[in-house]
Each structure stands twice: as C-alpha cells, then as structure tokens.
Protein backbone atom coordinates (compact mmCIF):
# COMPACT_ATOMS: atom_id res chain seq x y z
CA UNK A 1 167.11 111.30 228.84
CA UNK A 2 164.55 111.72 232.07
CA UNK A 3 160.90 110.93 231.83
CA UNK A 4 159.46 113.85 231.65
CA UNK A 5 161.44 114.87 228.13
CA UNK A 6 160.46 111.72 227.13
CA UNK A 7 156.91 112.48 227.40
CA UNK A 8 157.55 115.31 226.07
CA UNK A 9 158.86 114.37 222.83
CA UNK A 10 155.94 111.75 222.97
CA UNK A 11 153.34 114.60 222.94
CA UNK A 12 155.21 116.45 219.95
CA UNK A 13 155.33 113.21 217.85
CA UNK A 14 151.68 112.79 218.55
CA UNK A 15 150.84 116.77 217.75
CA UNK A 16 152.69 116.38 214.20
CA UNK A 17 150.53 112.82 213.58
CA UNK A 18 147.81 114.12 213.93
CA UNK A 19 148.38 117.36 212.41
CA UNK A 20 149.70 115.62 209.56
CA UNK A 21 146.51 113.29 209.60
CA UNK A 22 144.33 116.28 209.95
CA UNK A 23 145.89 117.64 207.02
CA UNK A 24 145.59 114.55 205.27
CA UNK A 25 141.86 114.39 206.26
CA UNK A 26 141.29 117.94 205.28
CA UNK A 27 143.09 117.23 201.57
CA UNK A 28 140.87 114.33 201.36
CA UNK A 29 137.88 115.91 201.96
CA UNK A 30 138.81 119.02 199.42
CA UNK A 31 139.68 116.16 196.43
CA UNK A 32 136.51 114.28 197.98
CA UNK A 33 134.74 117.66 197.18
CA UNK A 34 136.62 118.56 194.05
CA UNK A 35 135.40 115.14 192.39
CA UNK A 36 131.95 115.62 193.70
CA UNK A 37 131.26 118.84 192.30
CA UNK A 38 133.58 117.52 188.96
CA UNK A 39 131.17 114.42 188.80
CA UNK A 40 127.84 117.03 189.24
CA UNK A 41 129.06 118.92 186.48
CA UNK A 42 129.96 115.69 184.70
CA UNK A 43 126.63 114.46 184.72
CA UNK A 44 124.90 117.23 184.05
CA UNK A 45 126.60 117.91 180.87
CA UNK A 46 125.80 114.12 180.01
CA UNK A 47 122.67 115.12 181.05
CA UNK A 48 122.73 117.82 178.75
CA UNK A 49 124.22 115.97 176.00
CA UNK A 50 121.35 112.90 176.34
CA UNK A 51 118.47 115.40 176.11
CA UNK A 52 120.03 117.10 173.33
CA UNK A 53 120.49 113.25 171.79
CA UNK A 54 116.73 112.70 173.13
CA UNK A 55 115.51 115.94 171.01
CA UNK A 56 117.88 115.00 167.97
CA UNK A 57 116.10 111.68 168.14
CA UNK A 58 112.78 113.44 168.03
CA UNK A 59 113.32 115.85 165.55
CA UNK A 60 114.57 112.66 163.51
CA UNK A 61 111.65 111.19 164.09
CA UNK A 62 109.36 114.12 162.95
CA UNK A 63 111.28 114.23 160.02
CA UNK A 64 111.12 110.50 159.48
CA UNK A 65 107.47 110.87 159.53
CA UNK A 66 107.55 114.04 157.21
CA UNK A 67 109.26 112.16 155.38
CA UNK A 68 107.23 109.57 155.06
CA UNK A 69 104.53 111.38 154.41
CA UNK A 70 105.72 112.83 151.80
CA UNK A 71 106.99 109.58 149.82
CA UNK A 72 103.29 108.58 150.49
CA UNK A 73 102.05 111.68 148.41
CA UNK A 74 104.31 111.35 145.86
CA UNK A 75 103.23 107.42 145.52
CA UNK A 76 99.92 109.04 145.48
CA UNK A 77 100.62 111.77 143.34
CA UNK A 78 102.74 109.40 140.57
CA UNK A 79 99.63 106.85 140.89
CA UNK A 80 97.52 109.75 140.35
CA UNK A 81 99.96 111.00 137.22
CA UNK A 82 100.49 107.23 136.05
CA UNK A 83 96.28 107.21 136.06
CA UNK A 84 96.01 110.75 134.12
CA UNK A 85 98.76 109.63 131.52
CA UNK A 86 96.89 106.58 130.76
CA UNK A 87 93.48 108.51 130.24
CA UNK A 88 95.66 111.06 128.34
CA UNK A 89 96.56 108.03 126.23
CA UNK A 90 93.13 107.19 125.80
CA UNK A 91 91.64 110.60 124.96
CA UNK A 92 94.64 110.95 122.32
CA UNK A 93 94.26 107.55 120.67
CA UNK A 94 90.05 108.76 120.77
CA UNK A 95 90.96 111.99 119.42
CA UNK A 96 93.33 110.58 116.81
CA UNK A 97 90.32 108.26 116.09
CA UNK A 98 87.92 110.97 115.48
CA UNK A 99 89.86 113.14 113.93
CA UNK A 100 90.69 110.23 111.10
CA UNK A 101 87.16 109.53 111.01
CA UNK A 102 86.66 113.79 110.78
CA UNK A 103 89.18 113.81 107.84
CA UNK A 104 87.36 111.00 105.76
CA UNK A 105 84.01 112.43 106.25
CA UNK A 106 85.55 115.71 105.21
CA UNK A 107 87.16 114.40 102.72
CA UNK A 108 84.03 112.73 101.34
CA UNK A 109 81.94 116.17 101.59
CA UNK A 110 84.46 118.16 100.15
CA UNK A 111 84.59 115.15 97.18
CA UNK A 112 80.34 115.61 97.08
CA UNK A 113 80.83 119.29 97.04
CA UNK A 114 83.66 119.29 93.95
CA UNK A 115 81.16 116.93 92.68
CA UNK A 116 78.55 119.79 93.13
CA UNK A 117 80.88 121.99 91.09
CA UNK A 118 80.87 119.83 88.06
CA UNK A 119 76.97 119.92 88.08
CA UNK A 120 77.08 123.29 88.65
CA UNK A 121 79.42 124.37 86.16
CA UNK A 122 77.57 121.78 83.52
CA UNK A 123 74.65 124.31 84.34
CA UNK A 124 76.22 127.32 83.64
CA UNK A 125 76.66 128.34 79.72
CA UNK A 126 79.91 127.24 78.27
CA UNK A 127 82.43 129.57 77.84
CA UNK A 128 82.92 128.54 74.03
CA UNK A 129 78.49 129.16 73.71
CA UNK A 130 79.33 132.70 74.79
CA UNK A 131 81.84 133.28 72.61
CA UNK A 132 79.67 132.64 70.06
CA UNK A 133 77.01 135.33 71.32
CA UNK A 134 79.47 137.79 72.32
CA UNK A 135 82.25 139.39 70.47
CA UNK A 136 84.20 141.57 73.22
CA UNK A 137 83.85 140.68 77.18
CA UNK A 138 85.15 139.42 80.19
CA UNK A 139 83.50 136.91 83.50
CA UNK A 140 86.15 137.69 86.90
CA UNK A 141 84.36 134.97 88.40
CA UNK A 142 85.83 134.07 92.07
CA UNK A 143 83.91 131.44 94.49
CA UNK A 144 84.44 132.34 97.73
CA UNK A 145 84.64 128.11 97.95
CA UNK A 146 84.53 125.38 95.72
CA UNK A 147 80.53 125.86 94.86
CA UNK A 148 79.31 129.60 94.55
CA UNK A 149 76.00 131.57 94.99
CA UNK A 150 76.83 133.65 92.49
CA UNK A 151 75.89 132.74 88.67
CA UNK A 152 75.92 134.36 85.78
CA UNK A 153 73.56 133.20 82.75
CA UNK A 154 73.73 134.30 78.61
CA UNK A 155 71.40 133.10 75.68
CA UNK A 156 70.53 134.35 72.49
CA UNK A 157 66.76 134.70 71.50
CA UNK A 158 65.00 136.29 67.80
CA UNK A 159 68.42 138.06 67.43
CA UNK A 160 68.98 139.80 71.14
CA UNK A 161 71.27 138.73 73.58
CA UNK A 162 69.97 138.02 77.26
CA UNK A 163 72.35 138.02 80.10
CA UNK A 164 71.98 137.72 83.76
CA UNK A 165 74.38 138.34 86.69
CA UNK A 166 72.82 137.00 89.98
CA UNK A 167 74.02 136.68 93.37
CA UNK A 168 72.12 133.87 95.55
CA UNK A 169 71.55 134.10 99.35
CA UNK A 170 74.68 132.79 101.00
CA UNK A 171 78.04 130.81 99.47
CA UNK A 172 79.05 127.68 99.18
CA UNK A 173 76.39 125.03 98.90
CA UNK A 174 73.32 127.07 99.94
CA UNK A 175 74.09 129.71 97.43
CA UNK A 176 74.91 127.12 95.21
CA UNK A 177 71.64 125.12 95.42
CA UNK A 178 69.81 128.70 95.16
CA UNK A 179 71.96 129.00 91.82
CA UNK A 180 71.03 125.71 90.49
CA UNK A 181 67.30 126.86 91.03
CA UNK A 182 67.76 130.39 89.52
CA UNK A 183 69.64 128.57 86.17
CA UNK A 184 66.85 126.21 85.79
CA UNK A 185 64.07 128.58 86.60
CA UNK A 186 65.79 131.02 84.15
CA UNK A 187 65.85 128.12 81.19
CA UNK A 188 62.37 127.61 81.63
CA UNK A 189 60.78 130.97 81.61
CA UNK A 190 63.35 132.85 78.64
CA UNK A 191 62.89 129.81 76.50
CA UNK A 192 58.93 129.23 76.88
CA UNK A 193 58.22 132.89 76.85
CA UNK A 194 58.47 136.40 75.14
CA UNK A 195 58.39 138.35 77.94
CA UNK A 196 60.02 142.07 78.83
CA UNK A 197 62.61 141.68 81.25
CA UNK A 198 60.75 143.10 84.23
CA UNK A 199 57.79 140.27 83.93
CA UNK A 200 60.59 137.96 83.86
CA UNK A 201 61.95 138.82 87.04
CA UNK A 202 58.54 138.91 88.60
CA UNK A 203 57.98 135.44 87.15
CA UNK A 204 61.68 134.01 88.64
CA UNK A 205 60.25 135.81 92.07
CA UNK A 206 56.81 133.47 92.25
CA UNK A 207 58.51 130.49 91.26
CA UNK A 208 60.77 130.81 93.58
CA UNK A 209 58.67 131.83 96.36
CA UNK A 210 56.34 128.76 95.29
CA UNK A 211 59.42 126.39 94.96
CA UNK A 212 60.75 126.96 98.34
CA UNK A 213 57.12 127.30 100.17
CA UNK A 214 58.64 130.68 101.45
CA UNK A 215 56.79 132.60 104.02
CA UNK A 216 58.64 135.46 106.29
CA UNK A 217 60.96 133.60 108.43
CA UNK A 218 62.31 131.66 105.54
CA UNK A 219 63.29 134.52 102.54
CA UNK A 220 65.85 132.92 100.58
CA UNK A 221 66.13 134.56 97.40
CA UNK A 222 68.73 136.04 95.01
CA UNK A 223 70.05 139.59 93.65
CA UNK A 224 70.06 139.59 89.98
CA UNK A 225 70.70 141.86 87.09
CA UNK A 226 68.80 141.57 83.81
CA UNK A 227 69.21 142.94 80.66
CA UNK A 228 68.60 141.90 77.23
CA UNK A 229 70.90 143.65 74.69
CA UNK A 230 68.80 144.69 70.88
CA UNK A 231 71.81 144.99 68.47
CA UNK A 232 69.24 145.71 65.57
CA UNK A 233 67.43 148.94 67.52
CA UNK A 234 71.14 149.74 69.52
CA UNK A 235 69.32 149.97 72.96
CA UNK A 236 69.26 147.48 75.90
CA UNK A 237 66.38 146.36 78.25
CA UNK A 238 67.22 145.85 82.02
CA UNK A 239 65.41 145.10 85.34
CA UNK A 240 67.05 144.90 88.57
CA UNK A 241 66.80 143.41 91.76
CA UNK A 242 69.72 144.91 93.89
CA UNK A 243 71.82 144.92 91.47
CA UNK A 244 72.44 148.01 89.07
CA UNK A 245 73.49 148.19 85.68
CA UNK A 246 76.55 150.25 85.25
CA UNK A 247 77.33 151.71 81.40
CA UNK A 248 80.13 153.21 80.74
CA UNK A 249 81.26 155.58 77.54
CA UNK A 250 83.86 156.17 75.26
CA UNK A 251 84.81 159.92 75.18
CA UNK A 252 83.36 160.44 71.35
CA UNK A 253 80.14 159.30 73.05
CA UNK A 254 80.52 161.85 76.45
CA UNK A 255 82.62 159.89 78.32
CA UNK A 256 80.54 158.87 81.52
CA UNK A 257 79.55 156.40 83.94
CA UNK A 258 75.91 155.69 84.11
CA UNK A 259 74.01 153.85 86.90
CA UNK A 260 70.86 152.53 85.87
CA UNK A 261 69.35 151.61 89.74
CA UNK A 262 67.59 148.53 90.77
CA UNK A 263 64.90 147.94 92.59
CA UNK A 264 65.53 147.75 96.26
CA UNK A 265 64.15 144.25 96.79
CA UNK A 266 64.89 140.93 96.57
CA UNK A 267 64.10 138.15 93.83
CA UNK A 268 61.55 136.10 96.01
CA UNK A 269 59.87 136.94 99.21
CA UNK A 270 59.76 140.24 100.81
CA UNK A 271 57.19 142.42 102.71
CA UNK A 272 57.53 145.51 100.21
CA UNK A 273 57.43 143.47 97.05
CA UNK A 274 56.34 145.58 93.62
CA UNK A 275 56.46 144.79 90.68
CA UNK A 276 60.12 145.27 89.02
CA UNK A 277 60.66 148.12 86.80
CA UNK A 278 61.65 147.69 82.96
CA UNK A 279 64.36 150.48 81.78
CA UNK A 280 65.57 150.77 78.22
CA UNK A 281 68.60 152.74 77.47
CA UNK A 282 70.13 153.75 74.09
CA UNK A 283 73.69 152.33 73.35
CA UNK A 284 76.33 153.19 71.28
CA UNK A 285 79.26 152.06 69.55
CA UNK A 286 82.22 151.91 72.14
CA UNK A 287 79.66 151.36 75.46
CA UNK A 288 80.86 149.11 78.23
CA UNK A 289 78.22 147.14 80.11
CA UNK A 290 78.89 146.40 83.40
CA UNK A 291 77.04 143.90 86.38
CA UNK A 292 78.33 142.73 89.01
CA UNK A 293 77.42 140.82 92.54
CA UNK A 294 78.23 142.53 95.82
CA UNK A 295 81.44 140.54 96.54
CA UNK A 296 83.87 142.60 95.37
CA UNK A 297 82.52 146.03 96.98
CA UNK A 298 82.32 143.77 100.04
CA UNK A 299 85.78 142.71 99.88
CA UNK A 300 87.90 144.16 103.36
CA UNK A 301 91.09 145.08 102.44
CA UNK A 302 94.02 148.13 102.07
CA UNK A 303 95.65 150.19 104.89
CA UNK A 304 92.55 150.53 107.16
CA UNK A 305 90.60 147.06 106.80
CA UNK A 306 87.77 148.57 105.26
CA UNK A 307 85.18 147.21 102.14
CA UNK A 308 86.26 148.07 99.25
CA UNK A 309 82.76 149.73 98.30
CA UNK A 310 81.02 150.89 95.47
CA UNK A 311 82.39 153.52 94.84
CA UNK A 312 86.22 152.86 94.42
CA UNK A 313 85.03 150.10 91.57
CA UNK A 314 83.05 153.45 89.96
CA UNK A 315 86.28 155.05 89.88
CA UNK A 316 88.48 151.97 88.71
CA UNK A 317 86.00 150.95 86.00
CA UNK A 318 86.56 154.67 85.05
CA UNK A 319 90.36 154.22 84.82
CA UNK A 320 90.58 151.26 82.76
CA UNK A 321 87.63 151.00 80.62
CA UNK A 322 88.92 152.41 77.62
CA UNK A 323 91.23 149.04 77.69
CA UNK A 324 90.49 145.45 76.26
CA UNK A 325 88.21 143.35 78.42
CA UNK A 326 90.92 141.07 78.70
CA UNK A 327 93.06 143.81 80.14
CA UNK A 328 90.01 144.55 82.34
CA UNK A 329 89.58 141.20 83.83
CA UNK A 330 93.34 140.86 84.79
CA UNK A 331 93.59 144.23 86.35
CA UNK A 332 90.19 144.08 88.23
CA UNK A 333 91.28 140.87 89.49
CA UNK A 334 95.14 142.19 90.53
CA UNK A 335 93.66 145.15 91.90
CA UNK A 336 91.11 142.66 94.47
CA UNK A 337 94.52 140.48 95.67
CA UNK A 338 96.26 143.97 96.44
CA UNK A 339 93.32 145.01 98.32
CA UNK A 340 92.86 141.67 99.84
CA UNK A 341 96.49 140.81 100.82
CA UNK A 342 95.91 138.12 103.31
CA UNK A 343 92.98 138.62 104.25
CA UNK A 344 90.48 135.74 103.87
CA UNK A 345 87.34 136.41 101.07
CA UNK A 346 84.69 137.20 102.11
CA UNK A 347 81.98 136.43 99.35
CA UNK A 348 81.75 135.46 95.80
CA UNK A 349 82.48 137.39 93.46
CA UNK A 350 80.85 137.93 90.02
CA UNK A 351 81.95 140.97 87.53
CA UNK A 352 80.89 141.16 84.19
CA UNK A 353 81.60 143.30 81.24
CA UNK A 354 80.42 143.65 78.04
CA UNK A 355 81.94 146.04 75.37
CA UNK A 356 79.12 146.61 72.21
C-alpha cells in the first residue's frame, strides 16, 4: 500500500473518531439536558411537596391552637359549671332548709288555727241545745277553711226562739275573729235586753263600730239575718242587714216563696247607715224559714263557670221544700259539689232552714 492511501485511510479513521465522538458529545449533552430539566422538575415538585408540608404544618398549628383554645374554655367553662353546681348545692340545701323551717311554722299555724276552731266551735250553740229549741231543721254549714266567717247563733228567750245567720267580712281567721266578736256581742245584748230585733241590730252595729275604733278606711263588719220566731202569736220578727229572709209555703197555705228584703247596709260602719227596719210576718203551719250567707250564690260552677246566684237557690228551695230538712240539707249540699266539681270554694257557706 503507497503513502498516499495510507493517508488516506488515516483521514477516514480520524473522520469516523470524531464523528463518533461528536456523536458521543452530542448524546451527552441531550442526557446532560434530559437530567437537568428531570432534576428542575424534580425539585420543583419537592418544592411543591415541602410548601404543601410547610402549609400542612401551619394549618396544624392553627388547629393546635384552636384547639387549645378550646380545651382552655371548656376548663373554664367546667370550672365555671363545677362553681354553679356547688352554689346549686348550696341554694338547694338553703331551700330544703327553709322550706323545713316553712313546713313547721305552717304546721304550727295551721295547729293555732284548728286550735281556733275548737274555740270557735265552743262559741257556737251546741247542736244538742238546738235540738232542744227546735223541732224540724237543718245547718249546711261549709268553711271555706278550717275557721269560718260565717256563724250562725239560736237561743230561746220568754218562750220565742231567736236565731241569727251572719256572714263576717272575709274567711278564715279574719272572718273568724269578726265571728267570735258578733257571738259574744250577740250574748250580751239578747240576754241583758228586751229589745225588737231591729234595735238589736243597731246595737251589734255601735258596738262593733266602737270595738274595732272603725272609721272609713277600716269597715269591717258582718251581714246578718235576724229573726225571732213567736210560736204563741204564729208570726216572726226579722231585721236584716244584707241578708233576706226567705219563707217558703206549703200548697194548703198558697204555695209560694216569699222574700222579706234587708237593708242594703252593713252591720257596722258605713256612710249611708239608717236605722234597720223591723218586719213581722204571719206564719203558718207547714212554713219553711230560710237564711242563708252569700257563699253558696257565690259558688262558680256548671257548664259555663258562672256563680251559682240567687236565683237558681229560689228555684231549688222551690223543688225540694216540701221534703224533710234532713232531705234538704243532703240535697242542697249534693247539688253545691255538682255545681262545684273541681273547682276550688270560694267562700263559706251558711244555709239554714227552719220548718214551723
């Protein structure tokens, strides 16, 4: 082989080196570039990924300190409940206290007040003394609680038979005290004195107005129905204060219901006061007498929640009087629960009939 093919060849070998190194280079450079841009993208999803680990961590964070601040309400709020239940503790052991302390003095009023009663009742005539003074009656006689203001009164005097019906101002233990009062007042002036029954009425009014210092803010007082029955002359004397005097007849006699009225005032103060007027009324054979204190007419009741009134006792006196006081009493008195039902009373209650 000559020189010149030599160099040549030489030349060719050379081209294909450094082709081959050019390609190398070139490869090189492209995986060079390949990783770089790989790496970029690399790090910029770690990039990515820390700042979404950074916010993570701050979100935990907030919600570390949320929650923290709520465990420090709720200490505050169970410190705050442990504090209440303990004052709840002590208000309840207090009220407990009182309310022991409530039930004894309760217990000891109600025990004065029953007490009261027996005083009260001592003052009143015995049932056994009426029986004695009168043949055929009946007393429906209802407190509204333990002590009443209502009262009723019956004596005998020089042969005629004086009964009273009276219903005090208030119930309970005001009307009661105002009973006590009328009873005694009543003892004193019938059995010291022969008086008509009108003067004895004016005579309860001054004492009482003179017992009780009364002037116009303070008119305590009682309604009362008097009458005083003469069995020799078969008529009966009656004064009123408020209270009328209802008489009733068989059907031989001209079966009717008479009202005999009252005077429209008080028995003690009041601005209008007259003196009280004396009626005397012939009675027969047969004749109911009837008095009675406002509680029953008072009484709400039936379908509609309304007083019973004056007038429906009118009509049921009507209905039954031709039976037995006895029988009277008992349906008077089953007749006021119907009406009633459950329905709290109202006032005392004080009926009483007399059959001559």
């Amino acid at each position: 082989m000559n020189q010149p093919e030599e160099q040549i060849r030489l030349l060719e070998s050379a081209n294909h080196f450094l082709t081959a190194m050019l390609f190398v280079a070139v490869a090189t450079i492209i995986v060079l570039f390949f990783l770089h841009f790989k790496n970029r993208r690399t790090r910029s999803l770690l990039m990515q990924k820390n700042n979404e680990i950074e916010r993570h961590l701050r979100e935990n964070d907030e919600i570390t300190k949320i929650l923290e601040q709520k465990r420090i309400e709720i200490d505050r709020q169970t410190l705050a409940l442990n504090e209440a239940t303990i004052e709840l503790q002590w208000q309840t052991e207090n009220a407990l206290r009182l309310y022991d302390e409530v039930e004894q003095q309760k217990q000891e009023i109600t025990d004065s007040i029953i007490y009261a009663k027996r005083i009260q009742t001592a003052l009143l005539p015995d049932l056994s003394a009426v029986n004695e003074i009168l043949n055929d009656y009946f007393i429906l006689f209802k407190p509204r609680d333990i002590v009443s203001g209502d009262f009723y009164w019956v004596s005998a005097k020089h042969g005629k038979t004086v009964i009273v019906v009276a219903d005090c101002t208030g119930h309970g233990v005001p009307g009661a005290f105002m009973s006590i009062l009328g009873v005694s007042f009543l003892n004193e002036i019938i059995n010291n004195h022969d008086l008509p029954v009108n003067e004895i009425l004016d005579m309860l009014r001054d004492m009482v107005i003179k017992s009780l210092k009364q002037n116009f803010l303070l008119r305590d007082g009682m309604d009362l129905a008097l009458c005083v029955i003469d069995w020799e002359n078969s008529r009966v004397e009656y004064a009123g204060a408020n209270i009328p005097l209802f008489i009733l007849r068989e059907p031989q006699n001209g079966e009717e219901l008479v009202e005999i009225p009252a005077n429209r005032m008080p028995v003690g103060l009041y601005e209008n006061a007259m003196p009280f007027t004396r009626h005397v009324i012939p009675i027969m054979q047969g004749d109911a007498l009837y008095m009675f204190s406002d509680g029953y007419c008072d009484q709400f009741g039936g379908n509609e929640l309304k007083k019973f009134k004056k007038k429906n006792l009118k009509k049921l006196l009507l209905e039954i009087h031709h039976l037995s006081m006895n029988e009277q009493k008992h349906i008077l008195g089953k007749n006021l629960q119907k009406w009633k039902g459950d329905l709290p009373q109202v006032d005392d209650i004080l009926i009483m009939g007399i059959k001559i």
